[in-house]
Protein backbone atom coordinates (compact mmCIF):
# COMPACT_ATOMS: atom_id res chain seq x y z
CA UNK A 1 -13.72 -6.31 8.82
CA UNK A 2 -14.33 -2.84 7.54
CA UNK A 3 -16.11 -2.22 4.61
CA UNK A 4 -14.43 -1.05 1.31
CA UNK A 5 -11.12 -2.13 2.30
CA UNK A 6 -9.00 -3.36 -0.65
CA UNK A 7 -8.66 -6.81 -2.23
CA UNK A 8 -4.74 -7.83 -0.49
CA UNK A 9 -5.13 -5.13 2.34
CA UNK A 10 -5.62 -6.46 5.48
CA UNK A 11 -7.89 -4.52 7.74
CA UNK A 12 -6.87 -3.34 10.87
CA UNK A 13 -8.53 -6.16 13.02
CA UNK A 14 -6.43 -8.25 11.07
CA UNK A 15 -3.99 -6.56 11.44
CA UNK A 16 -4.26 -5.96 15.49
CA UNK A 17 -4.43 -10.32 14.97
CA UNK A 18 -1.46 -10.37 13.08
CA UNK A 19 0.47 -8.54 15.60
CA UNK A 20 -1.07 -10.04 18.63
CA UNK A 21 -0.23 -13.71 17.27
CA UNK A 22 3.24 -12.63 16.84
CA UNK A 23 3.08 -11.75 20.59
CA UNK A 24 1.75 -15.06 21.41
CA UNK A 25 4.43 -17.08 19.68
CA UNK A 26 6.79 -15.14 21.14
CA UNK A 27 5.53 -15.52 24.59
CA UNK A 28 5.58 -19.78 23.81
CA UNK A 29 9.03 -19.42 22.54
CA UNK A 30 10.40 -17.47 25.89
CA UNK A 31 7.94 -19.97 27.71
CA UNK A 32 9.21 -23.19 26.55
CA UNK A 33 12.99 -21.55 26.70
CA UNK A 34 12.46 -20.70 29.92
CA UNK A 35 11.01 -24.36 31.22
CA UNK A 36 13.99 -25.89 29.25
CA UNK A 37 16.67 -23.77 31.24
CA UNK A 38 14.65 -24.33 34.79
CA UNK A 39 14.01 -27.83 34.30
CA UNK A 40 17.90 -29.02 33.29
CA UNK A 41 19.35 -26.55 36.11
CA UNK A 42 17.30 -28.88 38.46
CA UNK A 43 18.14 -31.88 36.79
CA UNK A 44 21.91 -30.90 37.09
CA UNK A 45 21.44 -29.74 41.04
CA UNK A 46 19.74 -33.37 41.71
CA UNK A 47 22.22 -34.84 39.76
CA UNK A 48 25.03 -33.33 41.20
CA UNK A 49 24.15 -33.80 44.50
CA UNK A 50 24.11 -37.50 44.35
CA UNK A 51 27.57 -37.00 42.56
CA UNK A 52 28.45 -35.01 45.55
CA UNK A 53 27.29 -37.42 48.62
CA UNK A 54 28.58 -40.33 46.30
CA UNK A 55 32.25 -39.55 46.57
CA UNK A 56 32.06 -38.07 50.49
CA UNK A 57 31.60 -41.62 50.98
CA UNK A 58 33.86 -42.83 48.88
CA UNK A 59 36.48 -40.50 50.00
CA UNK A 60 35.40 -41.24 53.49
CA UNK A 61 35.53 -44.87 53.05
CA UNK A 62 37.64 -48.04 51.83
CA UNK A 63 36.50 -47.52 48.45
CA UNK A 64 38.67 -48.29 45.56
CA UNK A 65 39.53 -45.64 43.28
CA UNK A 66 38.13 -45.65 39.98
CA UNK A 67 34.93 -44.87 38.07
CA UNK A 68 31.64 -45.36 39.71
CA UNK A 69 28.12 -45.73 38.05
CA UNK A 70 25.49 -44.06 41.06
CA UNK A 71 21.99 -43.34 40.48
CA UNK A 72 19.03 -43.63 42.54
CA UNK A 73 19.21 -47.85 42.38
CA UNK A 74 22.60 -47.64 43.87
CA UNK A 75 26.46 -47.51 43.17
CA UNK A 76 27.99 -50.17 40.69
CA UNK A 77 31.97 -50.25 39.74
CA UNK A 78 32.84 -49.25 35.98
CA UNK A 79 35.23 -51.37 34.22
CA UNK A 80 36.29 -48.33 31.79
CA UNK A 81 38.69 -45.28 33.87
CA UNK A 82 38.47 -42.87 30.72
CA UNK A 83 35.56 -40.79 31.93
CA UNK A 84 36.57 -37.11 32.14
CA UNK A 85 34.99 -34.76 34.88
CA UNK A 86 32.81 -31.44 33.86
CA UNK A 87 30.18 -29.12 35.30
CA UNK A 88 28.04 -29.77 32.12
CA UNK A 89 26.47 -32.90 30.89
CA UNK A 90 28.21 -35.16 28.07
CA UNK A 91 26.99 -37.63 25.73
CA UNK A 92 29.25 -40.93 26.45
CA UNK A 93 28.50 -43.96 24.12
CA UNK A 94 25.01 -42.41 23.03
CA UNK A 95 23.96 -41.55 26.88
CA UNK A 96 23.64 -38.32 28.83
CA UNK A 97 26.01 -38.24 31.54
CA UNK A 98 26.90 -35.89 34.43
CA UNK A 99 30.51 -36.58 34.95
CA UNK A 100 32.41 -35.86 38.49
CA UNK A 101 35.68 -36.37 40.09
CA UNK A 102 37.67 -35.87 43.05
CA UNK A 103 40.69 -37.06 44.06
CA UNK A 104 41.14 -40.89 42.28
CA UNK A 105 37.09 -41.51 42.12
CA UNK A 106 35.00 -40.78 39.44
CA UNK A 107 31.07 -41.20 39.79
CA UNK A 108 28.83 -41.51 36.80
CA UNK A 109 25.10 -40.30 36.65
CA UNK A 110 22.93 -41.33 33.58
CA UNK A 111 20.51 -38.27 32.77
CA UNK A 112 19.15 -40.31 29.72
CA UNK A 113 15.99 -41.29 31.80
CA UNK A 114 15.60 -37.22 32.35
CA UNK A 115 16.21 -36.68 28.80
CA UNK A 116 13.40 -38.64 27.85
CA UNK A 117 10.64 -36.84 30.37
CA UNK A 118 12.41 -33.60 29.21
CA UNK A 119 11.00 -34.76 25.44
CA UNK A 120 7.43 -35.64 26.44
CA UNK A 121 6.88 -32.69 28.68
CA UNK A 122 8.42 -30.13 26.43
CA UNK A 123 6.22 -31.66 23.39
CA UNK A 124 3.56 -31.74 25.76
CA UNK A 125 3.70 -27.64 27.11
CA UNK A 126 4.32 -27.06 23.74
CA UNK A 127 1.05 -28.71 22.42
CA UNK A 128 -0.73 -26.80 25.32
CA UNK A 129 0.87 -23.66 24.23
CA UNK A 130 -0.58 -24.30 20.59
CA UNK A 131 -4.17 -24.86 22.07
CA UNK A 132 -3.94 -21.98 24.38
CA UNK A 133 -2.31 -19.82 21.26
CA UNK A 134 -5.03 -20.58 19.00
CA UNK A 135 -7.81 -20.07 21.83
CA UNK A 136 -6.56 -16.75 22.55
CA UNK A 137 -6.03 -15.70 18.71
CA UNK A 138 -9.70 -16.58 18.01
CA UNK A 139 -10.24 -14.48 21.23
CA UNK A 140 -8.74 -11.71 20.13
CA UNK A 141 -10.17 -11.86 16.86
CA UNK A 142 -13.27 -11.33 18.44
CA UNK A 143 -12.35 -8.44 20.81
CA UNK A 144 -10.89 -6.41 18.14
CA UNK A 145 -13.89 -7.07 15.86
CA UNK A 146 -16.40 -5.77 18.31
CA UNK A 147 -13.73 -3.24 19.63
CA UNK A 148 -13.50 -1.95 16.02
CA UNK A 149 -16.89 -1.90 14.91
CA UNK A 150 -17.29 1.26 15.45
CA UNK A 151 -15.25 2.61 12.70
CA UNK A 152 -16.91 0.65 10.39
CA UNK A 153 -19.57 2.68 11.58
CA UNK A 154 -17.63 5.95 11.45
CA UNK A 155 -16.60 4.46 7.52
CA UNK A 156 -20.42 3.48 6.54
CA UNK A 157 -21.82 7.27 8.10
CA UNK A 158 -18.87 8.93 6.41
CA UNK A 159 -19.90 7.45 2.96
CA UNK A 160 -23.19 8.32 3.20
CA UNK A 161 -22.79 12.05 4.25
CA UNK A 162 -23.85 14.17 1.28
CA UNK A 163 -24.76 17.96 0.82
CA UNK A 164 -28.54 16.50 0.91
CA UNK A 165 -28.28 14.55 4.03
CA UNK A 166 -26.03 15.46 6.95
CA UNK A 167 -28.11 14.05 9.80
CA UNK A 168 -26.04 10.85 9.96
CA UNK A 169 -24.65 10.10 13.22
CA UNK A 170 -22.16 7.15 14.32
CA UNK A 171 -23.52 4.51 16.83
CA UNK A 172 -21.76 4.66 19.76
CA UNK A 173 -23.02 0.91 20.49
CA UNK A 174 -19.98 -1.02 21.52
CA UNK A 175 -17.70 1.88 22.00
CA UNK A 176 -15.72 2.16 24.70
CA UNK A 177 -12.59 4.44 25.99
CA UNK A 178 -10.58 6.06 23.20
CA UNK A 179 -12.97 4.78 20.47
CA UNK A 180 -15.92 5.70 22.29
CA UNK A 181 -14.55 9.19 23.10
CA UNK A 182 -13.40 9.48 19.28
CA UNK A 183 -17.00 8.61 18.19
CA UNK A 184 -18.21 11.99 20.42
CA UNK A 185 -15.85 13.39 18.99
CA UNK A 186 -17.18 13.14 15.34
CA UNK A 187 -20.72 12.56 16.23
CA UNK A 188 -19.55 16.93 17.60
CA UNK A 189 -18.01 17.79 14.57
CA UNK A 190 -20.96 16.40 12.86
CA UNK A 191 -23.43 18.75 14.37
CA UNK A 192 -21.00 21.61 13.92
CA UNK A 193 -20.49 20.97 10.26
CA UNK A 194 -24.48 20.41 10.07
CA UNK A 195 -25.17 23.89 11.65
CA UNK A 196 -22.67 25.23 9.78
CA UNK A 197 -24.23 24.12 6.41
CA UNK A 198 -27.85 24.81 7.25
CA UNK A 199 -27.12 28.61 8.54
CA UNK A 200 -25.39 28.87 5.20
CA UNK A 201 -28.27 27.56 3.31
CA UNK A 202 -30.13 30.10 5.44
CA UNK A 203 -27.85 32.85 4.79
CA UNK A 204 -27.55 32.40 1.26
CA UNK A 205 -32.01 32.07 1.09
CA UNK A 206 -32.27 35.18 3.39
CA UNK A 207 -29.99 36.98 1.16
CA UNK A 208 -31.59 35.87 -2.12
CA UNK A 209 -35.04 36.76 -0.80
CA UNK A 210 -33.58 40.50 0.52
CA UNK A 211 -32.33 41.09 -2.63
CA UNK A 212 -35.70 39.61 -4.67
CA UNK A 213 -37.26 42.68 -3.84
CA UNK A 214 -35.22 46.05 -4.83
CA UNK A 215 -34.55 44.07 -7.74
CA UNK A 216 -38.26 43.52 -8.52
CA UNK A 217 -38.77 47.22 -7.89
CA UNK A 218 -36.02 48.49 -10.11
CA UNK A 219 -37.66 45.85 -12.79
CA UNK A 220 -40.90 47.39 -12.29
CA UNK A 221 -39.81 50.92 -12.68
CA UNK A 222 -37.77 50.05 -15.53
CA UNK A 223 -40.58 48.56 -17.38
CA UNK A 224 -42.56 51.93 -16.45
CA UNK A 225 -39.93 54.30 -17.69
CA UNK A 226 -39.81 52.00 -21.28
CA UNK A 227 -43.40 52.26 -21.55
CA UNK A 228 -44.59 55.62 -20.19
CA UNK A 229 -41.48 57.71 -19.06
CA UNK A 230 -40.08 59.26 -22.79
CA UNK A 231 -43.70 61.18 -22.54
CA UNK A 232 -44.20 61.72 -19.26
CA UNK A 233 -41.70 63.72 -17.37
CA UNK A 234 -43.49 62.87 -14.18
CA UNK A 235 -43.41 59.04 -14.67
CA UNK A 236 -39.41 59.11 -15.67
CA UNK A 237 -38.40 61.69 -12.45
CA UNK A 238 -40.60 59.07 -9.91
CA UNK A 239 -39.18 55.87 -11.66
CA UNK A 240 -35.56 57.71 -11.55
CA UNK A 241 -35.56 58.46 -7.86
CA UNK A 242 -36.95 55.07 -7.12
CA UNK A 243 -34.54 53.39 -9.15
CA UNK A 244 -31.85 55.54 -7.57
CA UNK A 245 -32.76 54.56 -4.30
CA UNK A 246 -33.52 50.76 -4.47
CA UNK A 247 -29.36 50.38 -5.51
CA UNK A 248 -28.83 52.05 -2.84
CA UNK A 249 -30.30 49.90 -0.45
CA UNK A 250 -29.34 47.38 -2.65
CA UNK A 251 -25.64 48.62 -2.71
CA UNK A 252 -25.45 48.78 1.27
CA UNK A 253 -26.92 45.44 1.21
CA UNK A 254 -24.64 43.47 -0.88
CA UNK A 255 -21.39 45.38 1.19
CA UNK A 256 -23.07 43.92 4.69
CA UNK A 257 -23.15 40.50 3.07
CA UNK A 258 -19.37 41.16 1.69
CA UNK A 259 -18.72 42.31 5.24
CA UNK A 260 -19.88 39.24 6.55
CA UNK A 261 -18.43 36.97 4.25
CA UNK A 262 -14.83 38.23 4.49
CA UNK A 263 -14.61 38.45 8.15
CA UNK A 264 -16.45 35.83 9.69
CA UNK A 265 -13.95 33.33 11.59
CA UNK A 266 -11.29 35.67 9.98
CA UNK A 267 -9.87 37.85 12.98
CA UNK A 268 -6.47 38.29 11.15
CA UNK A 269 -8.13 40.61 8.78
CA UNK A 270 -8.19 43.35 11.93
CA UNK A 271 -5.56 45.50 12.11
CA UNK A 272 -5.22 45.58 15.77
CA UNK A 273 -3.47 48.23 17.87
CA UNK A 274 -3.25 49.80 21.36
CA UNK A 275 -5.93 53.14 21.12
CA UNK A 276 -7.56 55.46 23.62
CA UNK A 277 -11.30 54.82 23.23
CA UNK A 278 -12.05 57.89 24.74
CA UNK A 279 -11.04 59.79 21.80
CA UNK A 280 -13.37 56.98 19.39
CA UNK A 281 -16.26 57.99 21.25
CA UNK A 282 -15.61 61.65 20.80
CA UNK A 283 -15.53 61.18 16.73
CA UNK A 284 -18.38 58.86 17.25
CA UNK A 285 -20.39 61.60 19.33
CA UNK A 286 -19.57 64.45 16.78
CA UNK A 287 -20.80 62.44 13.83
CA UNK A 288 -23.77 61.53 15.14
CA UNK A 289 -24.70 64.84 16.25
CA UNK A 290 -24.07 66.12 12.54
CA UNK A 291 -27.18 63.88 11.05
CA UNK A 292 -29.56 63.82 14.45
CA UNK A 293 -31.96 66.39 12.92
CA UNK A 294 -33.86 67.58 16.07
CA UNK A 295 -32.64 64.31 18.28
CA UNK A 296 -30.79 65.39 21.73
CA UNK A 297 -27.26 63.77 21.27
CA UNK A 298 -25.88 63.91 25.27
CA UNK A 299 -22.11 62.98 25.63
CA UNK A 300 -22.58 61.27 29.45
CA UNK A 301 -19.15 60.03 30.84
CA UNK A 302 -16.80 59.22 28.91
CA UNK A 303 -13.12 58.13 30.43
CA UNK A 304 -9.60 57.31 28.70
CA UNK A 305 -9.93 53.78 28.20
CA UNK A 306 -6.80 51.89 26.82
CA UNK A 307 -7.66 48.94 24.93
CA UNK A 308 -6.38 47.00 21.40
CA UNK A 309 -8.04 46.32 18.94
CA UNK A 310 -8.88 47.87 15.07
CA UNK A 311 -10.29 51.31 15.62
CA UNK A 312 -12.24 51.40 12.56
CA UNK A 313 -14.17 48.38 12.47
CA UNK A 314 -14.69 48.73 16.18
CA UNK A 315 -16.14 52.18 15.29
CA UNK A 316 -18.29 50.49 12.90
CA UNK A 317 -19.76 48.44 15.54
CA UNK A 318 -20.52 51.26 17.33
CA UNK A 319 -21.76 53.11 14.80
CA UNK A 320 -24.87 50.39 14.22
CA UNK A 321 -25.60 51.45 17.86
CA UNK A 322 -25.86 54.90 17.52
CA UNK A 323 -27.60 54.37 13.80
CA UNK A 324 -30.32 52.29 15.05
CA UNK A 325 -30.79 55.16 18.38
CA UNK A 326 -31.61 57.26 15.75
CA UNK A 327 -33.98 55.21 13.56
CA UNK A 328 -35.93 54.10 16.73
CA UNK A 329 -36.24 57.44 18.53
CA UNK A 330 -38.78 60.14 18.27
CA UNK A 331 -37.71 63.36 16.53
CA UNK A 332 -37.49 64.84 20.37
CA UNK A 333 -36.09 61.95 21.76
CA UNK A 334 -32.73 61.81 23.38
CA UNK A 335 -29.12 59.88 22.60
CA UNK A 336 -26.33 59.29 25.21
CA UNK A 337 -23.17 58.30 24.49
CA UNK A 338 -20.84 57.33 27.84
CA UNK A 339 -17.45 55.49 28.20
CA UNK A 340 -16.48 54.37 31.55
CA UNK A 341 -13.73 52.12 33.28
CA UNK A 342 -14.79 49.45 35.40
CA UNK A 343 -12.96 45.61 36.65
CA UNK A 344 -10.73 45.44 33.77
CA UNK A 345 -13.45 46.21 31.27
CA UNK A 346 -13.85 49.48 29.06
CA UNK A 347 -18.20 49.98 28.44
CA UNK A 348 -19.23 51.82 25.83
CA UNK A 349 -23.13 52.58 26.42
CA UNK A 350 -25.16 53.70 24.15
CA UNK A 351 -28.97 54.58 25.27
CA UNK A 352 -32.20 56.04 24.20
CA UNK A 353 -35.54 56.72 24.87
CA UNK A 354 -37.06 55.54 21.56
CA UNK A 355 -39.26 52.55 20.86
CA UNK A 356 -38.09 49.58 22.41
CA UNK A 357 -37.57 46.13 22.15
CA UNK A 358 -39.76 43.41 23.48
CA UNK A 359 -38.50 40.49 25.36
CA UNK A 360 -39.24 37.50 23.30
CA UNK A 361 -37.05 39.71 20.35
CA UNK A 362 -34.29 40.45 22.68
CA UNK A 363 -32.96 36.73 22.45
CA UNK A 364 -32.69 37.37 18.18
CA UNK A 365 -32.22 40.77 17.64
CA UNK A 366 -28.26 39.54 16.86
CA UNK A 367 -29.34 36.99 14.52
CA UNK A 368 -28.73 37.60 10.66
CA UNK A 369 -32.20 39.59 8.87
CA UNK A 370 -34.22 39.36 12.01
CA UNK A 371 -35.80 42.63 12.50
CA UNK A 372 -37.94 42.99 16.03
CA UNK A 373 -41.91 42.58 15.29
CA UNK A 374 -42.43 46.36 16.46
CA UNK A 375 -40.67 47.81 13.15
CA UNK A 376 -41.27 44.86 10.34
CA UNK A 377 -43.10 46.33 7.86
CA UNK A 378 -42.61 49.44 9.24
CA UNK A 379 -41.23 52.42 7.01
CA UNK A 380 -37.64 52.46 8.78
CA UNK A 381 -35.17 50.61 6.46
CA UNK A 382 -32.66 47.76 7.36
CA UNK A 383 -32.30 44.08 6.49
CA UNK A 384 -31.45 43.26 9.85
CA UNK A 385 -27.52 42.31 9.67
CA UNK A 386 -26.31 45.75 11.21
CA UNK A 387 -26.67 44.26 14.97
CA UNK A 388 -25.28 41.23 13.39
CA UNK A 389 -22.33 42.53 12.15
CA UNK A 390 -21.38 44.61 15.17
CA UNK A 391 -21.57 41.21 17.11
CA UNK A 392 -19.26 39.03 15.23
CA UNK A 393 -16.83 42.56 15.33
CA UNK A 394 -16.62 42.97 19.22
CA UNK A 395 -16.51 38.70 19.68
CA UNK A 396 -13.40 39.25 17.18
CA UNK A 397 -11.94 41.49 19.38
CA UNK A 398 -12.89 38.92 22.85
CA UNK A 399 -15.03 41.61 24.08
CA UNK A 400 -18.40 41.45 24.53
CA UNK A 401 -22.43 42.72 23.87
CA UNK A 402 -25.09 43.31 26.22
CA UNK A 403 -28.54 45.02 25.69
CA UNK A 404 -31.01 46.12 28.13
CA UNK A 405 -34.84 47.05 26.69
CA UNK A 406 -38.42 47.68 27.23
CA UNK A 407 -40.74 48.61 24.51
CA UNK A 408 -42.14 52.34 25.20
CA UNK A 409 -38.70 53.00 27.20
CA UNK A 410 -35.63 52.98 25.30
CA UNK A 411 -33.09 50.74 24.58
CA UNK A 412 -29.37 50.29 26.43
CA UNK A 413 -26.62 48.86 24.36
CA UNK A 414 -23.17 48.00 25.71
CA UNK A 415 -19.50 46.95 23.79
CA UNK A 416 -17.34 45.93 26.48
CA UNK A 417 -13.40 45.88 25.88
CA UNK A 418 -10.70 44.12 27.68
CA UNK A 419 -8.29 47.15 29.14
């Protein structure tokens, strides 16, 4: 039934046939068994009832003793006495008997007339038995067919999956129950694996085209120091700091794309333990205030917060916070930093009063390289995978991110904790 299956291998319809004919003979064996033991335990009842009311009479009467033939024409005398009484039939002289004595009478019933109907009906249940087998096999051959098709579908979209075309989906046409629930089930995996691939391919472009230009750059200024800068002191100090500071973007770049790549749907790679967030937001607050410049940096409240989890990276996620307050707020702007308790949740907040971020960015501000409309092209660096990163560190740690904004009014970021 399914395709590609093997020269001698026997598909699994077949198979399913195989096992339900095997069944079926069975079930004519037991049924013919069966019909054989009710029909000669009747015989045997009848018969031995008319054995039974045959010598009452006997006994009853002036009968003489001997042997007795009785059967439904009557009762005849037997010239031969050396018939021997049993509760099963006999074969006497090529007939079926049932055989029964009491006191000096013995009565004779002839079960060869039962034999015979026994013959014909058994060879005739048993040729209805074939017919009905054979009826049913075809049947089932059928049902499992269309019961099966679809993993010949699952088999044909499996084959033709291929890095170039993943939009193959199984046909749930037919399916029904644990097949049809199955084909879900892969049709699911499908679209995971399909997302999956595509926001690699777009991870792996995005990257390629973030990294096109510092290298271009550094190209450029190379060229410009081979041509110009063993002259010109001027040209070589400009293409040396520009050089400089391309790798560096370049450099913290290529370590948030390591970042990513090591510990994306790898939690185990945290080194989780029980820590008082309080004091995380204290070294957090003190190192911000250190590079604010003129920037107010306001400690609001800030509690003892149990909670577990890997206080570095978790201070890296807050650190993107506090990085981007800075970026995005005016040289007199102002930072706060709080850290309260509330319904089994620590909240770290982190707020300012600096730019802003429009609704329609708010839904993508987590995605990988998007940068909000207000700053692209802007003169503040960033690729864009700082808010990403922080993300996939607090979902590692089954917490959570929420972000309140209006352009012109500040921005309100908060990591919430289990306690």
């Amino acid at each position: 039934m399914m395709n590609g299956t093997s020269a001698g291998r026997r598909s699994l319809s077949q198979r399913i046939s195989g096992q339900y004919t095997l069944y079926l003979v069975r079930s004519m064996a037991v049924t013919l068994a069966v019909f054989t033991l009710v029909y000669w335990f009747a015989v045997i009842v009848r018969a031995s009832g008319v054995c039974g009311r045959a010598l009452s009479e006997m006994s009853g009467g002036q009968w003489q003793q001997g042997s007795y033939l009785v059967g439904e024409s009557g009762v005849s005398r037997l010239a031969d006495d050396a018939w021997r009484p049993g509760v099963l039939p006999q074969k006497v002289d090529g007939q079926l008997c049932l055989v029964r004595g009491e006191g000096g009478y013995t009565v004779v019933f002839t079960l060869s007339g039962y034999a015979s109907l026994f013959v014909v009906l058994l060879l005739t249940l048993a040729l209805a038995e074939l017919i009905r087998l054979r009826v049913l096999r075809q049947s089932a051959d059928r049902i499992s067919r269309r019961a099966l098709s679809p993993i010949s579908d699952i088999v044909t979209a499996a084959r033709g999956l291929s890095a170039s075309n993943l939009s193959a989906r199984i046909s749930a046409d037919g399916a029904k129950d644990e097949l049809l629930e199955l084909t879900e089930v892969l049709n699911g995996m499908l679209d995971r694996i399909e997302s999956a691939y595509n926001n690699q391919k777009q991870f792996v472009s995005d990257a390629s085209h973030e990294l096109r230009t510092p290298i271009a750059v550094i190209q450029g200024y190379a060229d410009m120091l081979g041509r110009w800068g063993k002259s010109d002191p001027e040209v070589r100090d400009e293409a040396i700091a520009a050089i400089s500071g391309e790798t560096r973007a370049m450099k913290d770049l290529v370590e948030q794309l390591l970042f990513i790549a090591r510990h994306e749907n790898s939690p185990q790679r945290y080194q989780k333990e029980f820590f008082d967030l309080k004091e995380l937001a204290d070294e957090a607050l003190r190192d911000t205030k250190l590079i604010a410049g003129e920037r107010k940096v306001i400690a609001g409240p800030i509690e003892s917060a149990i909670v577990r989890g890997d206080k570095n990276a978790l201070k890296q996620a807050l650190r993107v916070f506090l990085d981007n307050a800075l970026k995005y707020t005016a040289s007199d702007g102002e930072i706060t930093l709080s850290c309260v308790k509330e319904k089994g949740w620590a909240r770290l907040t982190v707020q300012d009063n600096g730019i802003g971020i429009a609704e329609e960015d708010l839904q993508r501000v987590f995605d990988r390289f998007y940068r909000a409309a207000n700053v692209r092209g802007s003169e503040v660096d960033g690729h864009g995978l700082g808010l990403a990163i922080a993300r996939m560190i607090v979902l590692a740690h089954g917490g959570r991110i929420e972000v309140q904004s209006k352009p012109g009014a500040g921005s309100r970021f908060h990591i919430l904790l289990k306690l």
